[in-house]
Protein backbone atom coordinates (compact mmCIF):
# COMPACT_ATOMS: atom_id res chain seq x y z
CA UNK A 1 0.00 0.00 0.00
CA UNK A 2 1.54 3.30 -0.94
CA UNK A 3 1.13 5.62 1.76
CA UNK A 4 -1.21 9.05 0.44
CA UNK A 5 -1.56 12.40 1.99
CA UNK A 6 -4.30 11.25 4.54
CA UNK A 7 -1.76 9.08 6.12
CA UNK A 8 0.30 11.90 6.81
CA UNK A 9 -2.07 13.95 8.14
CA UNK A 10 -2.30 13.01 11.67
CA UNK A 11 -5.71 12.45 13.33
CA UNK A 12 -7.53 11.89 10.00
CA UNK A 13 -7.18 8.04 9.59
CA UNK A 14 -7.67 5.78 12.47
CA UNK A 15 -4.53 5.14 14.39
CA UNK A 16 -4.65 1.42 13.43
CA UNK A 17 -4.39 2.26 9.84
CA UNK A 18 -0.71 3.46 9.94
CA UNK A 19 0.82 -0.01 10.79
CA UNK A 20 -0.13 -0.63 6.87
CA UNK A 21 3.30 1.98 6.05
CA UNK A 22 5.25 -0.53 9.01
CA UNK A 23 6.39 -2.78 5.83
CA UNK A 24 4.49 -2.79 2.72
CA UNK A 25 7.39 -5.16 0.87
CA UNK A 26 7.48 -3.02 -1.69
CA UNK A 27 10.58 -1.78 -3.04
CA UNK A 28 12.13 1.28 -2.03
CA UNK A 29 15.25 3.51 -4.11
CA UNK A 30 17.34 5.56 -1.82
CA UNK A 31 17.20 8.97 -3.11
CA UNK A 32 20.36 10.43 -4.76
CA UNK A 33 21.76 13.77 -6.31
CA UNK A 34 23.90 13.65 -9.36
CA UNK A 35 26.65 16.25 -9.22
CA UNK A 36 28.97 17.40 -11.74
CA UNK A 37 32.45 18.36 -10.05
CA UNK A 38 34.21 19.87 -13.21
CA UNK A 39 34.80 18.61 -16.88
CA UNK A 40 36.13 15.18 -16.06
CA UNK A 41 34.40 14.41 -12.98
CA UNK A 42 31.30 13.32 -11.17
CA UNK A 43 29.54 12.20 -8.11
CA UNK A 44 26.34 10.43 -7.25
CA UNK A 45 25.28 10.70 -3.29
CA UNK A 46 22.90 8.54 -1.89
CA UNK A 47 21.09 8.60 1.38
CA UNK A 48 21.22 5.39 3.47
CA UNK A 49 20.49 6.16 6.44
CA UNK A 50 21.02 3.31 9.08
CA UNK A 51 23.17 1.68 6.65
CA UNK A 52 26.96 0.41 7.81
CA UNK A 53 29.65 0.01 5.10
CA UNK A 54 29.25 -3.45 5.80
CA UNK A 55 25.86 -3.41 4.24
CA UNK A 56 26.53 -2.13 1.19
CA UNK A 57 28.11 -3.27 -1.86
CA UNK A 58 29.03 -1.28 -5.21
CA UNK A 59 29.83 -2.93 -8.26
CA UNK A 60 30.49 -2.07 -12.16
CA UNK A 61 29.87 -4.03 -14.83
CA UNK A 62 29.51 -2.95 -18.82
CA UNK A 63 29.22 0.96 -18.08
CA UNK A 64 26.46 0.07 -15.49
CA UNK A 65 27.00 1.31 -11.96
CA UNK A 66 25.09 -0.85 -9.18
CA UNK A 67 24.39 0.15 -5.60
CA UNK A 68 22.56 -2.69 -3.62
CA UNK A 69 21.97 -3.04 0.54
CA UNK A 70 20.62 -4.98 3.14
CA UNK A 71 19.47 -3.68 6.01
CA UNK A 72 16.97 -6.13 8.55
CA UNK A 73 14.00 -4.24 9.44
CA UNK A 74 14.26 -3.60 13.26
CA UNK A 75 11.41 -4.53 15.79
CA UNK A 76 8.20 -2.95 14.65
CA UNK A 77 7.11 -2.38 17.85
CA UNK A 78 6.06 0.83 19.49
CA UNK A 79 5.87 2.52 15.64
CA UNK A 80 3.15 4.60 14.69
CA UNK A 81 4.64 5.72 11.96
CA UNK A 82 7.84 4.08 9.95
CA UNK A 83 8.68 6.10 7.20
CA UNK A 84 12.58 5.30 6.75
CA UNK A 85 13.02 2.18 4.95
CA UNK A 86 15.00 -0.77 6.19
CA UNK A 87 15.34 -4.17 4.31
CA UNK A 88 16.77 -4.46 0.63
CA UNK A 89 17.41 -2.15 -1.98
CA UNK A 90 19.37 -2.17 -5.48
CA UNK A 91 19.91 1.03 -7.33
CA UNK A 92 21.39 1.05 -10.92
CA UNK A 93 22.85 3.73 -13.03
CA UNK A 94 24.04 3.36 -16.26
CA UNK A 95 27.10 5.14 -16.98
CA UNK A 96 28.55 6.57 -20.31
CA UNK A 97 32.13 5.08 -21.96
CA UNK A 98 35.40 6.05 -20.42
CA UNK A 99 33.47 6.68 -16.88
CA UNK A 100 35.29 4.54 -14.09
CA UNK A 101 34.60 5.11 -9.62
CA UNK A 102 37.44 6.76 -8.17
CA UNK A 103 36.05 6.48 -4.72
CA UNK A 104 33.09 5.86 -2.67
CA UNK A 105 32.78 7.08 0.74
CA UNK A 106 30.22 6.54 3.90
CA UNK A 107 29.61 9.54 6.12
CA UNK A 108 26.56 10.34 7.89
CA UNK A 109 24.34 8.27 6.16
CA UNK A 110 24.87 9.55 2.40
CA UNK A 111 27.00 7.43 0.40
CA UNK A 112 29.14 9.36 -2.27
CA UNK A 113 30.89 7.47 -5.45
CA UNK A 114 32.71 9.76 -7.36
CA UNK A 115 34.25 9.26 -11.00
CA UNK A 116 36.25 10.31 -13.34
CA UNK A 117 35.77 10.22 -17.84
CA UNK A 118 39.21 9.79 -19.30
CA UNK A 119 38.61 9.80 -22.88
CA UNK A 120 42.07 8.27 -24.01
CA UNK A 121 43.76 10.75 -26.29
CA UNK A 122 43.52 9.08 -29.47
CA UNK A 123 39.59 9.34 -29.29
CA UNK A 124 39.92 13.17 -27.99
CA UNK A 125 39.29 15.98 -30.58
CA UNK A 126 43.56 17.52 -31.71
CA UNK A 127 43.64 20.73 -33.22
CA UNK A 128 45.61 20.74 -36.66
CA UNK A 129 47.73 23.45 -37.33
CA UNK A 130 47.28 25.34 -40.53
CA UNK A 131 50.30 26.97 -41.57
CA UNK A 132 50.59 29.81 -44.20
CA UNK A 133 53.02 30.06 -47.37
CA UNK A 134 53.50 26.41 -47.69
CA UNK A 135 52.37 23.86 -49.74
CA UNK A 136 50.79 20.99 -48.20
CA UNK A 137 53.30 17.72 -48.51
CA UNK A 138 51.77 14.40 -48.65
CA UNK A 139 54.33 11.84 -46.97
CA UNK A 140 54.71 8.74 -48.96
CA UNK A 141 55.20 5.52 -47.43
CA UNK A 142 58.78 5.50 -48.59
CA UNK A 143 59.63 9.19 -47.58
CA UNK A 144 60.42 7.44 -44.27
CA UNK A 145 63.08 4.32 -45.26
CA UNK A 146 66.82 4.55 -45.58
CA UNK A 147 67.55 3.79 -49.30
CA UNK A 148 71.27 2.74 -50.38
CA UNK A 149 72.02 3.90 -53.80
């Protein structure tokens, strides 16, 4: 059951009816921001809050980023309301060529993976110089071999 604005608004619903947001099984996607540090680099911070290192696992796999945790859901007991999710979660992101983590770190609940794009330089745009008063040489594929005569 997805919870709706009566729910939240205390004192309209019978008090019985909020054990139906206790655990409703149905998924849940920590939220997440999706920064751009500077040309080359990136970071994607999600919230996990009551989430240990130890509960969290982040793997790549053809350019697609995957975020997964377990967390068991504590007692339910005493709850009138439970709105921060515990249990399972997987969170995907695809993520363009040349993109690989740097880094992920856990502080205060939001985990941040940063990365870096390094396009290798034979795929990166060159500038060609264009120079003036000078006929444009084509190199033949002999210009470069020692000849004896």
């Amino acid at each position: 059951m997805t919870p709706t604005l009566s729910y939240l608004s205390f004192g309209l619903d019978p008090l019985s009816n909020f054990a139906d947001l206790a655990d409703t099984g149905a998924p849940w996607y920590p939220a997440c921001d999706i920064q751009k540090l500077d040309e080359e680099r990136y970071a994607i911070t999600l919230a996990v809050p009551g989430y240990s290192q130890e509960n969290l696992k982040i793997s790549t796999h053809d350019n697609l980023l995957t975020v997964t945790g377990h967390r068991p859901s504590p007692d339910q007991n005493g709850f009138i309301l439970r709105e921060i999710a515990t249990g399972d979660f997987e969170r995907k992101f695809q993520l363009a060529d040349y993109v690989s983590v740097t880094g992920a770190d856990l502080k205060d609940g939001l985990l941040r993976i940063e990365f870096v794009r390094e396009v290798p330089d034979e795929l990166k745009p060159r500038r060609i110089e264009i120079k003036s008063g000078q006929s444009p040489r084509l190199l033949q594929s002999n210009d470069n071999c020692d000849h004896a005569a």
